[in-house]
Every structure is written in C-alpha cells, then in structure tokens.
PDB file of N, CA and C in Angstrom:
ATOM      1  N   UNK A   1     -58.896 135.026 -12.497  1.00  0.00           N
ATOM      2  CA  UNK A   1     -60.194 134.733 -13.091  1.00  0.00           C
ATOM      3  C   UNK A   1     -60.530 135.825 -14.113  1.00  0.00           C
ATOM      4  N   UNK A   2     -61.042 135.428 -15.258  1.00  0.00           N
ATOM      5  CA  UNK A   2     -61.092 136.223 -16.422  1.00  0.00           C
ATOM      6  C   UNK A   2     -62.421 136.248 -15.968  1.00  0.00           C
ATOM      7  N   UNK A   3     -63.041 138.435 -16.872  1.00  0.00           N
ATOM      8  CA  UNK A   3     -63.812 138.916 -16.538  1.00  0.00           C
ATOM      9  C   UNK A   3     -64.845 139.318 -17.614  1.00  0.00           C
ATOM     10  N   UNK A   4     -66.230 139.286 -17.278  1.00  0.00           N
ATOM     11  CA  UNK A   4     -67.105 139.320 -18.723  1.00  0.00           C
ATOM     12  C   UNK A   4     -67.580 140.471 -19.038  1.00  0.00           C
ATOM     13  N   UNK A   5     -68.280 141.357 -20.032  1.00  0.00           N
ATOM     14  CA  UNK A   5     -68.829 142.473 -20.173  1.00  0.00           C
ATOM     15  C   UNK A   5     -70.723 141.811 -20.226  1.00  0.00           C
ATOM     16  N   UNK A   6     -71.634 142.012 -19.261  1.00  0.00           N
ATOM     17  CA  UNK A   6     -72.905 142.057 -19.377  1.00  0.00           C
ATOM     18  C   UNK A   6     -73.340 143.007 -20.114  1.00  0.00           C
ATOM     19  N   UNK A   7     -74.472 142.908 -20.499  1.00  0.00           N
ATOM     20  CA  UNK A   7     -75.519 143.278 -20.944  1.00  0.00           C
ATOM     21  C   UNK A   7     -75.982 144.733 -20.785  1.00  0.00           C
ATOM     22  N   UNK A   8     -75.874 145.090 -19.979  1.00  0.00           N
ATOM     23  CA  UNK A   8     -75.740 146.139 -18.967  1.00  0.00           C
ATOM     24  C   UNK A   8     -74.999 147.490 -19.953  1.00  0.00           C
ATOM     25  N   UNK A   9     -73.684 146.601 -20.100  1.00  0.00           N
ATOM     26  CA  UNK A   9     -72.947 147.682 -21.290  1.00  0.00           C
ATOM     27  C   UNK A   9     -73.308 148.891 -21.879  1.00  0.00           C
ATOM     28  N   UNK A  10     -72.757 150.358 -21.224  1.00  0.00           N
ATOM     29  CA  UNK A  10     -73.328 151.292 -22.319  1.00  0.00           C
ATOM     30  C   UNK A  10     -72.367 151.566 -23.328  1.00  0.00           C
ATOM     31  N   UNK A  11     -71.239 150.621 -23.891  1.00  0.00           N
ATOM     32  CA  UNK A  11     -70.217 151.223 -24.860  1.00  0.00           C
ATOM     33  C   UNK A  11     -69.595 152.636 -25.086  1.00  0.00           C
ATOM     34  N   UNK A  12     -69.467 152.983 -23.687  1.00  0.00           N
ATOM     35  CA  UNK A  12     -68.251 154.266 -23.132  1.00  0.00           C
ATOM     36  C   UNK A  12     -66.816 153.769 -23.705  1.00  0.00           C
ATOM     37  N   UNK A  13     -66.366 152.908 -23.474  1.00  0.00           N
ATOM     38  CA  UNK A  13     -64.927 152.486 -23.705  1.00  0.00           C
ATOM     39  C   UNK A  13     -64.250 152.983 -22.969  1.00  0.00           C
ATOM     40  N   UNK A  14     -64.686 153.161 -21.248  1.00  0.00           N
ATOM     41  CA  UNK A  14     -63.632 153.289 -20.028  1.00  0.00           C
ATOM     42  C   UNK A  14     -62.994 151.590 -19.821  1.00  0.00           C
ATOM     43  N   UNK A  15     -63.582 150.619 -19.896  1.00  0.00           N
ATOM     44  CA  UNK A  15     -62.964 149.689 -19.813  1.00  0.00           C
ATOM     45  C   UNK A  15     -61.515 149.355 -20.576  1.00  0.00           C
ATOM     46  N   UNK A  16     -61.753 149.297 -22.061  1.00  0.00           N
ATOM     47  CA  UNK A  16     -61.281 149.228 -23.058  1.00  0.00           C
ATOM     48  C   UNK A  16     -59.894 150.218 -22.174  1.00  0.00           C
ATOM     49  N   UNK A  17     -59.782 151.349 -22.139  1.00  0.00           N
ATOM     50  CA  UNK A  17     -58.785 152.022 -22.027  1.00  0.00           C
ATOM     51  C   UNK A  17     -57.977 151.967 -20.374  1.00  0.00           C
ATOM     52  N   UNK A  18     -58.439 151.713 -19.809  1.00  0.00           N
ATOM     53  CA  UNK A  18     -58.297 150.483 -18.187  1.00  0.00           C
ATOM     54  C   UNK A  18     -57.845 149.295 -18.539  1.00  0.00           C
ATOM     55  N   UNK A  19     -57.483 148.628 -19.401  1.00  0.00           N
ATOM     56  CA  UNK A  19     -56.712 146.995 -19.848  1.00  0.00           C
ATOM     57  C   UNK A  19     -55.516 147.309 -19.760  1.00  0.00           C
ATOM     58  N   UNK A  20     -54.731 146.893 -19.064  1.00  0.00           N
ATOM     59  CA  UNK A  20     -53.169 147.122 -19.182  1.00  0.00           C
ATOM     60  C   UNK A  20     -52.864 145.889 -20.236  1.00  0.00           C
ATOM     61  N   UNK A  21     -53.478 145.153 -20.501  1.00  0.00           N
ATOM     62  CA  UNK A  21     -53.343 143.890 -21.416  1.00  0.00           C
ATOM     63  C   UNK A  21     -53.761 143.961 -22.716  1.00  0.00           C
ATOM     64  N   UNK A  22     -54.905 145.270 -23.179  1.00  0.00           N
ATOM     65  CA  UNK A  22     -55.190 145.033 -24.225  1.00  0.00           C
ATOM     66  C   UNK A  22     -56.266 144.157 -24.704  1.00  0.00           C
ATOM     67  N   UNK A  23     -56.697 143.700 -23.549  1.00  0.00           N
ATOM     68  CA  UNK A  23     -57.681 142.259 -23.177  1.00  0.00           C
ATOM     69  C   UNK A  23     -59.331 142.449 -24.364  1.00  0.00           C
ATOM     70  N   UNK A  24     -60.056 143.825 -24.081  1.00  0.00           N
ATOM     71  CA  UNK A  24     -60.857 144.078 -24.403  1.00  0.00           C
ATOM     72  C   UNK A  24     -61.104 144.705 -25.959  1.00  0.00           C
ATOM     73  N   UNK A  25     -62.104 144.336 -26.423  1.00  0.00           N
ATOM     74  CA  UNK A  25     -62.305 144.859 -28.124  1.00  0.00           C
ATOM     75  C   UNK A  25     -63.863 145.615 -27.683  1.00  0.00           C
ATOM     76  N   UNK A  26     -63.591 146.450 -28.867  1.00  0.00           N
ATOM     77  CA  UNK A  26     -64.942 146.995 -29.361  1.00  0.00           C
ATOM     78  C   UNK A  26     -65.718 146.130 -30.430  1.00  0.00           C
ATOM     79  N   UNK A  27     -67.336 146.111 -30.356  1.00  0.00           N
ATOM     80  CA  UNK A  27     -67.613 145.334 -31.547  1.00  0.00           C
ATOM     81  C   UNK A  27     -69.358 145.516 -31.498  1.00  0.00           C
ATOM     82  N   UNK A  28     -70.202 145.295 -31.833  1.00  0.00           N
ATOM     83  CA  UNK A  28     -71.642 145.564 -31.437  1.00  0.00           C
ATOM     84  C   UNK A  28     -71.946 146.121 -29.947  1.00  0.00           C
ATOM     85  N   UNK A  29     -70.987 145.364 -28.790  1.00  0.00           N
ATOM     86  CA  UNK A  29     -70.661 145.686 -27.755  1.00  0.00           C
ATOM     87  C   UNK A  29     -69.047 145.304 -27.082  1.00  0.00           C
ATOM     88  N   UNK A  30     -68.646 145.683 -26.202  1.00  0.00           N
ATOM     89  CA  UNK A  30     -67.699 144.919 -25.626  1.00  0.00           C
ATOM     90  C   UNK A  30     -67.737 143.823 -25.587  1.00  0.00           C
ATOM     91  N   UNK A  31     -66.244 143.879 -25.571  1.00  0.00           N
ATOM     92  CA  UNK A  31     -66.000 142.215 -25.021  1.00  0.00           C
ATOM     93  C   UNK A  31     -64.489 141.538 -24.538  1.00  0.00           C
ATOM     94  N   UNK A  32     -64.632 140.642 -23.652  1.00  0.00           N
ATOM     95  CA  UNK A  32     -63.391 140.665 -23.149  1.00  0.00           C
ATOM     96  C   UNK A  32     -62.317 139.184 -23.726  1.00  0.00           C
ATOM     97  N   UNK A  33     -61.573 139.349 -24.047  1.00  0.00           N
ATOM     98  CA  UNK A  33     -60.583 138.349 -24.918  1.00  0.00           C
ATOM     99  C   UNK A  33     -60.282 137.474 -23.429  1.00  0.00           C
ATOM    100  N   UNK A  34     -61.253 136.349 -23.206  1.00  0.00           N
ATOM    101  CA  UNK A  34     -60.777 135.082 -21.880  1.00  0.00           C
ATOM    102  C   UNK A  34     -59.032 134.915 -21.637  1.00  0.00           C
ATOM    103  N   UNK A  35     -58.465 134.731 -22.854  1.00  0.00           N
ATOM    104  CA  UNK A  35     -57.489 134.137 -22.975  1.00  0.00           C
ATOM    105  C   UNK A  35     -56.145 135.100 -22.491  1.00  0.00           C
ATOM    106  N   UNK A  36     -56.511 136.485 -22.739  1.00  0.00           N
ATOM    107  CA  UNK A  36     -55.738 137.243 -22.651  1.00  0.00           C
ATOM    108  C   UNK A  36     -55.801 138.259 -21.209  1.00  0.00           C
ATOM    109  N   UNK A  37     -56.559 138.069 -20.826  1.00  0.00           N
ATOM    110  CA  UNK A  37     -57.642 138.919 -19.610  1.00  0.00           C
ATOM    111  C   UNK A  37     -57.051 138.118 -18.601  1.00  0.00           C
ATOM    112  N   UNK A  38     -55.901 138.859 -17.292  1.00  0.00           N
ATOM    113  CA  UNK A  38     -55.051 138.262 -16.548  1.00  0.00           C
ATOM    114  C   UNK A  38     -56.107 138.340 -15.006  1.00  0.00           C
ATOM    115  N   UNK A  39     -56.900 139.637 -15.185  1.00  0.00           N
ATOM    116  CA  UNK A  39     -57.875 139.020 -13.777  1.00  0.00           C
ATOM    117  C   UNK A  39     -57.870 140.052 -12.963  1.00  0.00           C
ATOM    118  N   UNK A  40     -57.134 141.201 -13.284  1.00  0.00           N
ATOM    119  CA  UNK A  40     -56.900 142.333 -12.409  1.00  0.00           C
ATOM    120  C   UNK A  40     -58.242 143.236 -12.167  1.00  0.00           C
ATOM    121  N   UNK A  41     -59.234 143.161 -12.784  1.00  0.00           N
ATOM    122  CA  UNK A  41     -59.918 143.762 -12.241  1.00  0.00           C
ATOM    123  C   UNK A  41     -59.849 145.485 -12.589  1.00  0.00           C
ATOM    124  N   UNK A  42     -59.247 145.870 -13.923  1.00  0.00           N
ATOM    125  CA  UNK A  42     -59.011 147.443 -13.674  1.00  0.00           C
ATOM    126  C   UNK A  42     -60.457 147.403 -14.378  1.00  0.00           C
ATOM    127  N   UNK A  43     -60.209 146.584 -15.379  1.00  0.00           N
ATOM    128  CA  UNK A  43     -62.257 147.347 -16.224  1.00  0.00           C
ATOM    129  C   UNK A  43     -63.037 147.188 -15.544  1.00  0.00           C
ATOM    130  N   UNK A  44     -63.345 146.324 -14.439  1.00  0.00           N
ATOM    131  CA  UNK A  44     -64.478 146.314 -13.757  1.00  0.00           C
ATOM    132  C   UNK A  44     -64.989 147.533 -12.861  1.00  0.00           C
ATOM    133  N   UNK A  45     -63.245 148.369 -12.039  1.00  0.00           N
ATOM    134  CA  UNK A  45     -63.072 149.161 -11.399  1.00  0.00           C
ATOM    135  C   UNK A  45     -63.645 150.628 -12.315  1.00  0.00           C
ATOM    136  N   UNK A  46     -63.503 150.419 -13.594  1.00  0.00           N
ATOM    137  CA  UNK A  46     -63.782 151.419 -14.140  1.00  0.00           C
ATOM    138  C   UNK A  46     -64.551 151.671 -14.847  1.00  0.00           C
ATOM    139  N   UNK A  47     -65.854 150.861 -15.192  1.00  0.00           N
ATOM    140  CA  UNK A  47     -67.207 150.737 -15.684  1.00  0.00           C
ATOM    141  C   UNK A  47     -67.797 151.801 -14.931  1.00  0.00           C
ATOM    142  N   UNK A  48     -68.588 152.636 -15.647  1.00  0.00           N
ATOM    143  CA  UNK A  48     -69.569 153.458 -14.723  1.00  0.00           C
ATOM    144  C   UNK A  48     -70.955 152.362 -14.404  1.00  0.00           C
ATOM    145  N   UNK A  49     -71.375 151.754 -15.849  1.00  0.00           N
ATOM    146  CA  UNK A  49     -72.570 150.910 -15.568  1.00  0.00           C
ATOM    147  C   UNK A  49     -72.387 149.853 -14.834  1.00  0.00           C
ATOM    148  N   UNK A  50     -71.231 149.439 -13.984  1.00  0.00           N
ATOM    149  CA  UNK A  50     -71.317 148.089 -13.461  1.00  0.00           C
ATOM    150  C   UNK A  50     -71.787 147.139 -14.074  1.00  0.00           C
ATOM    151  N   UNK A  51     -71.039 147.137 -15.086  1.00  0.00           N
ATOM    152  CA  UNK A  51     -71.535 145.567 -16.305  1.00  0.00           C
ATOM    153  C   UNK A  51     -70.518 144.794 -16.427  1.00  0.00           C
ATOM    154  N   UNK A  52     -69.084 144.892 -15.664  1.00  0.00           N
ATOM    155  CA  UNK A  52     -68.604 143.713 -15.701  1.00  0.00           C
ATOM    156  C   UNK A  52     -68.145 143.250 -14.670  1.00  0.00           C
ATOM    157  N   UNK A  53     -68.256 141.560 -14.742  1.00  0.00           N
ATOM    158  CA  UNK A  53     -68.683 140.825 -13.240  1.00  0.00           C
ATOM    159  C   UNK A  53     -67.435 139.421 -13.934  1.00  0.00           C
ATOM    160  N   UNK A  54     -66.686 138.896 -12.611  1.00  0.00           N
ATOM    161  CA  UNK A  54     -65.927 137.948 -12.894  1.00  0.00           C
ATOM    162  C   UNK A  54     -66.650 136.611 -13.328  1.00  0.00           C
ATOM    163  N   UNK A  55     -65.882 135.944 -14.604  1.00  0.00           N
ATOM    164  CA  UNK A  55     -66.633 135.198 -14.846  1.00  0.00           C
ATOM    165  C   UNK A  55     -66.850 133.892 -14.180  1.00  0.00           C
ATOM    166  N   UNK A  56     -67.758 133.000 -14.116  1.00  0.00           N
ATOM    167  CA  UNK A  56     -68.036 132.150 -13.211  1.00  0.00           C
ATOM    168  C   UNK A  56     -67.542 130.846 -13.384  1.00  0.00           C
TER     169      UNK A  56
END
C-alpha cells in the first residue's frame, strides 16, 4: 500500500532520504510518487512530524 505525505509536513527531507526507491520529491511540500512507492514504510518510520499515513 502506497503512502501519503499530510499536511502536517514540516519539509525536513528525512523522508525523502529514507526511500530506498526514490519514491518521494521535493516541491511546495512533499510528496510521494503512488506508482513508484513499494509500501515499506521507511518514510513513515522516519518523519519526526508524523505526517505520513498509508494511503486509504
């Protein structure tokens, strides 16, 4: 299950560098590429703000 960046977001870029896939971009805020984002769960593990939540 691919994973989303909320709102929440403080644009640290611990996620971003936690993608073993490459999944995530920088851009006004994060964001996570659905298509490419295999489900592992490392950016979520590594958000300090707890802003990203599997998507539904």
């Amino acid at each position: 299950m691919a994973y989303v960046i909320t709102d929440d977001c403080i644009g640290c870029g611990s996620c971003a560098s936690s993608c073993p896939v490459e999944a995530i971009s920088e851009g006004d805020k994060y964001s996570i590429n659905a298509d490419t984002c295999i489900g592992c769960g490392s950016c979520a593990s590594s958000c300090p703000a707890e802003a990203i939540v599997e998507k539904d």
